[in-house]
C-alpha atoms as a PDB file:
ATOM      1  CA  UNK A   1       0.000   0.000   0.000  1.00  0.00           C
ATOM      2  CA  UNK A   2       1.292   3.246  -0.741  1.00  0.00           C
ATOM      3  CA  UNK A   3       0.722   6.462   1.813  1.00  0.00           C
ATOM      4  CA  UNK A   4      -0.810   8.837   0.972  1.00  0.00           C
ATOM      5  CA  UNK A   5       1.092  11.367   2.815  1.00  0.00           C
ATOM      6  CA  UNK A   6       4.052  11.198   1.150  1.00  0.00           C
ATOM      7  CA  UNK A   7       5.983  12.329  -2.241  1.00  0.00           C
ATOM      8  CA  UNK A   8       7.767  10.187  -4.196  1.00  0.00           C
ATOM      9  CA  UNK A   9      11.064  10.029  -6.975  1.00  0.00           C
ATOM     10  CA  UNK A  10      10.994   8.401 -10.061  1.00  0.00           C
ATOM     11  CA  UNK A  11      14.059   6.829  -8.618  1.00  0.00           C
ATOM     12  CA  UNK A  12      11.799   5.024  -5.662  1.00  0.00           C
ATOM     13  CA  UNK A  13      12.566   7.604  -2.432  1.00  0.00           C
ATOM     14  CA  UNK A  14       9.799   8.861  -0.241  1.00  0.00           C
ATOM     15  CA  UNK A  15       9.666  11.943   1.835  1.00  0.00           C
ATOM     16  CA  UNK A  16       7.150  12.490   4.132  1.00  0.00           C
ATOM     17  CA  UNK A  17       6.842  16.214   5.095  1.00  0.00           C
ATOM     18  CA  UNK A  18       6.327  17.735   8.485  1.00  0.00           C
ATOM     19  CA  UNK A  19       6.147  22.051   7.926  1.00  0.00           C
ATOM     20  CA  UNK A  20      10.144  22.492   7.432  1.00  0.00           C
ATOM     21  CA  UNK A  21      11.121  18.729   8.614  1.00  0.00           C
ATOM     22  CA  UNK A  22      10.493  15.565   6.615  1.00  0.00           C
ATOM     23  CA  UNK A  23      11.326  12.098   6.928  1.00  0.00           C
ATOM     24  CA  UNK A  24      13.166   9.920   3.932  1.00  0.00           C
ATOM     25  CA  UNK A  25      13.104   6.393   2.942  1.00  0.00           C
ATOM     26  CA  UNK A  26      12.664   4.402  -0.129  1.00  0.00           C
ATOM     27  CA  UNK A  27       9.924   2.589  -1.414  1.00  0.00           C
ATOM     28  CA  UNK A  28       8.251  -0.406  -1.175  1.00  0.00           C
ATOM     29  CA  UNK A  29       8.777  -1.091  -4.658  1.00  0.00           C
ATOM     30  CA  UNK A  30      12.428  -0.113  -3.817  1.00  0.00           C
ATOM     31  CA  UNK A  31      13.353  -2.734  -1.382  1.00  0.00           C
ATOM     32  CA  UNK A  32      10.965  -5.946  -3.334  1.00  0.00           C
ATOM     33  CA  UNK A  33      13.593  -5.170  -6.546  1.00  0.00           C
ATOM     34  CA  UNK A  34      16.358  -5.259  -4.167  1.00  0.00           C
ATOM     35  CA  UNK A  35      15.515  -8.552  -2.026  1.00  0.00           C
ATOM     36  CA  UNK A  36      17.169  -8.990   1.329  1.00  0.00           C
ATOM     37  CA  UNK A  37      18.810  -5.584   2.459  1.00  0.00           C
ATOM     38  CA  UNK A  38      21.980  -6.725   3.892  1.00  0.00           C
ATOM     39  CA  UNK A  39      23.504  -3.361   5.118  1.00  0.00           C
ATOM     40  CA  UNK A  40      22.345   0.632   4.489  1.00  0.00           C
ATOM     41  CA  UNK A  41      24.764   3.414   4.564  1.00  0.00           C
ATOM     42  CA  UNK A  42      23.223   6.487   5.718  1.00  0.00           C
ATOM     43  CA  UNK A  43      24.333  10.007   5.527  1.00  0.00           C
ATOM     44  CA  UNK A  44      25.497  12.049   8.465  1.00  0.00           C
ATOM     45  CA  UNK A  45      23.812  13.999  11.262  1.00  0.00           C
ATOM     46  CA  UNK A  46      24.634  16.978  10.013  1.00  0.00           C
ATOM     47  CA  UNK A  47      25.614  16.083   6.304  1.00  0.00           C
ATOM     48  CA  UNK A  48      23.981  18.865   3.450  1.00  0.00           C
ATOM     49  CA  UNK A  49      21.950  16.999   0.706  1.00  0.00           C
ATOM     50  CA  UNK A  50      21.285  18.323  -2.473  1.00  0.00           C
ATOM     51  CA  UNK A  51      18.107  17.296  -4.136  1.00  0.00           C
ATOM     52  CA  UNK A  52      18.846  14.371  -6.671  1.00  0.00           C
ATOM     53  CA  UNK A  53      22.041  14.007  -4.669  1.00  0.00           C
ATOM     54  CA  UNK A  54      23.513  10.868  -3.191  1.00  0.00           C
ATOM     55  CA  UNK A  55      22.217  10.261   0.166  1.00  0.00           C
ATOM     56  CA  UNK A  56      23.481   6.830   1.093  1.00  0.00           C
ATOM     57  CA  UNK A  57      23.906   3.226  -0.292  1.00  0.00           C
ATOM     58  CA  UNK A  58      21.516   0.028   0.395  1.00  0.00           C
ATOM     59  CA  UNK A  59      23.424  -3.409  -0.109  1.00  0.00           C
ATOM     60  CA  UNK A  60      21.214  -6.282  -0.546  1.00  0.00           C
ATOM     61  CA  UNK A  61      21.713  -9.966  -2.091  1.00  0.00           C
ATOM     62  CA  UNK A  62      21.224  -9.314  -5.600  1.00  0.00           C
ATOM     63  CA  UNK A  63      22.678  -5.293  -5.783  1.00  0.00           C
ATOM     64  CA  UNK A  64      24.328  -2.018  -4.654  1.00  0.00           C
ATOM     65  CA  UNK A  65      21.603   0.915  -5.278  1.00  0.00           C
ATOM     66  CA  UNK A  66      22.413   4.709  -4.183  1.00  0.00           C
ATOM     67  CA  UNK A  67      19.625   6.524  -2.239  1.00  0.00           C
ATOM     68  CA  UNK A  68      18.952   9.886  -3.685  1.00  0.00           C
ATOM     69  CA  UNK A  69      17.606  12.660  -1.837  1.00  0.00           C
ATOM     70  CA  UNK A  70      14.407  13.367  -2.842  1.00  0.00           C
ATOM     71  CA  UNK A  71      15.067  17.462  -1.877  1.00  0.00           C
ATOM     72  CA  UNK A  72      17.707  19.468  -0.791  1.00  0.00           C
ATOM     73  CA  UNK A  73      18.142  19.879   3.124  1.00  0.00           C
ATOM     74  CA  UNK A  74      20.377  19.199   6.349  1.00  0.00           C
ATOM     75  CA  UNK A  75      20.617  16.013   7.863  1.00  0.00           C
ATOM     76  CA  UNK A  76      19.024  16.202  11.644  1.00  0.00           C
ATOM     77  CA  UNK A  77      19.103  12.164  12.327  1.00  0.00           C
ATOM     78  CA  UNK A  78      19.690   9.146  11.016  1.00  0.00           C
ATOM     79  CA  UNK A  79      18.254   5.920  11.681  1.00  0.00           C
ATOM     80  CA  UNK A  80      20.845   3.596  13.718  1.00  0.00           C
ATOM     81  CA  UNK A  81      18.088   0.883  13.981  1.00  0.00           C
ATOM     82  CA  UNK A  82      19.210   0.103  10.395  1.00  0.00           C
ATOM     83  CA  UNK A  83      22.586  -0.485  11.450  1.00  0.00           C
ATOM     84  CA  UNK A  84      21.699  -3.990  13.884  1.00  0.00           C
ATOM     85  CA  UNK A  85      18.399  -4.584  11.809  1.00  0.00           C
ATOM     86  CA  UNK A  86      18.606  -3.887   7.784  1.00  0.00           C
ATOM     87  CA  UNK A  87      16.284  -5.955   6.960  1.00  0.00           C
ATOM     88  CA  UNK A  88      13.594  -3.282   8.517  1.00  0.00           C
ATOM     89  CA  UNK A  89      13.556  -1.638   5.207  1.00  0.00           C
ATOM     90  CA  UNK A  90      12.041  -4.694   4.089  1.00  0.00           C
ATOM     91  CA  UNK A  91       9.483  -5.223   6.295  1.00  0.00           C
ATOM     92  CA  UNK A  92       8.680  -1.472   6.758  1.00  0.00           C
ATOM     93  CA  UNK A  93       9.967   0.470   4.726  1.00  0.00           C
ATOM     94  CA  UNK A  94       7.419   3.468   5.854  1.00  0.00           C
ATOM     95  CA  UNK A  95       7.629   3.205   8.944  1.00  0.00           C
ATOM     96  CA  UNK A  96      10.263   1.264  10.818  1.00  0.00           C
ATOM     97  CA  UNK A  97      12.588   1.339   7.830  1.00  0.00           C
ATOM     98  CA  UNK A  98      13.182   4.740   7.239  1.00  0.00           C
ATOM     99  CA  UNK A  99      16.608   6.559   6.474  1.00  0.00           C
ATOM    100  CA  UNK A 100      17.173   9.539   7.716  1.00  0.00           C
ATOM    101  CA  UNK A 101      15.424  12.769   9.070  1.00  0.00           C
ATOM    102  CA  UNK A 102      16.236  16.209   7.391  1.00  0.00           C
ATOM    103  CA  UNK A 103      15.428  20.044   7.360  1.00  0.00           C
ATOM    104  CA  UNK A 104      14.287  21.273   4.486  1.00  0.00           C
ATOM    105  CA  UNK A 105      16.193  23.940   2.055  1.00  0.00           C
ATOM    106  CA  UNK A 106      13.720  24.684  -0.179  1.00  0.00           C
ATOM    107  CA  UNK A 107      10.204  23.217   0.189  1.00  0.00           C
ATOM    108  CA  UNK A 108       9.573  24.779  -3.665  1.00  0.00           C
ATOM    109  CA  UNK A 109      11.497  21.772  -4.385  1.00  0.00           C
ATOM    110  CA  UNK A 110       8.756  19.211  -3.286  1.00  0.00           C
ATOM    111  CA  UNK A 111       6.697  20.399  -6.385  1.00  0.00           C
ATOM    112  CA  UNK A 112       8.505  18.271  -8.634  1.00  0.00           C
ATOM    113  CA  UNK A 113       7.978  15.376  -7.118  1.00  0.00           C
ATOM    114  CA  UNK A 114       4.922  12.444  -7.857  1.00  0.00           C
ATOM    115  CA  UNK A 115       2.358  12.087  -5.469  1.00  0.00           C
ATOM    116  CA  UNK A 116       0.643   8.394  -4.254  1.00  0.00           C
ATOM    117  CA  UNK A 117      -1.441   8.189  -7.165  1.00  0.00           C
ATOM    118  CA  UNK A 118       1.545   9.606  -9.567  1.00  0.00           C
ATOM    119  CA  UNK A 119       3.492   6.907  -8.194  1.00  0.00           C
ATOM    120  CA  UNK A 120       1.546   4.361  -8.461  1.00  0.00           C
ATOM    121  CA  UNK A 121       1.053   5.042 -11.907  1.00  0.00           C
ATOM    122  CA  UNK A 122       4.628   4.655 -12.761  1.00  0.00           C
ATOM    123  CA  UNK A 123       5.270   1.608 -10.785  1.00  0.00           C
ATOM    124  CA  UNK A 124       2.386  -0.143 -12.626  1.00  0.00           C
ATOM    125  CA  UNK A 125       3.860   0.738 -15.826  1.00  0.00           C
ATOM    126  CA  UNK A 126       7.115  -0.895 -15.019  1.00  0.00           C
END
């Protein structure tokens, strides 16, 4: 099921946006292609993200796939759950399984992204 409070990349990244704070992850869709997550990198507290940037790595069985930020923003937290338990992302990757937590640059930049029923257009069509 996908939320309906969140944006989405073409590239399979959520956001979830809070007034100037939002929450990143990737998708459901993300983590099935992927298989097992083994191990996720994620970015610094602290770390500036560009949107479309590099935000981390997620290491699974079958592949290596970058995690792009879905906007521009700094780095508040990070999930260390992720760390002991990868396979979260798996199971939930909107809830439990999220990435990291940021504050916003630019929340202009949101407007380019697809909304739930955007999304789910595209994934169908893959």
């Amino acid at each position: 099921m996908i939320p309906e409070d969140c944006l989405f990349t073409e590239q399979h990244e959520w956001i979830r946006v809070d007034g100037d704070s939002a929450v990143v992850g990737i998708t459901q869709y993300a983590a099935d292609q992927l298989g097992d997550v083994t191990y996720v990198e994620v970015p610094e507290e602290g770390a500036d993200l560009t949107r479309g940037g590099v935000l981390g790595t997620v290491e699974s069985v079958k592949a290596v796939s970058e995690i792009f930020a879905p906007a521009g923003g700094t780095v508040t937290a990070v999930n260390e759950q992720l760390e002991d338990e990868p396979g979260i992302v798996n199971e939930e990757p909107y809830g439990d399984g999220w990435i990291c937590e940021m504050t916003l640059t630019d929340k202009r930049e949101l407007e380019r992204l697809l909304d739930a029923a955007a999304y789910s257009e595209l994934i169908e069509n893959l």
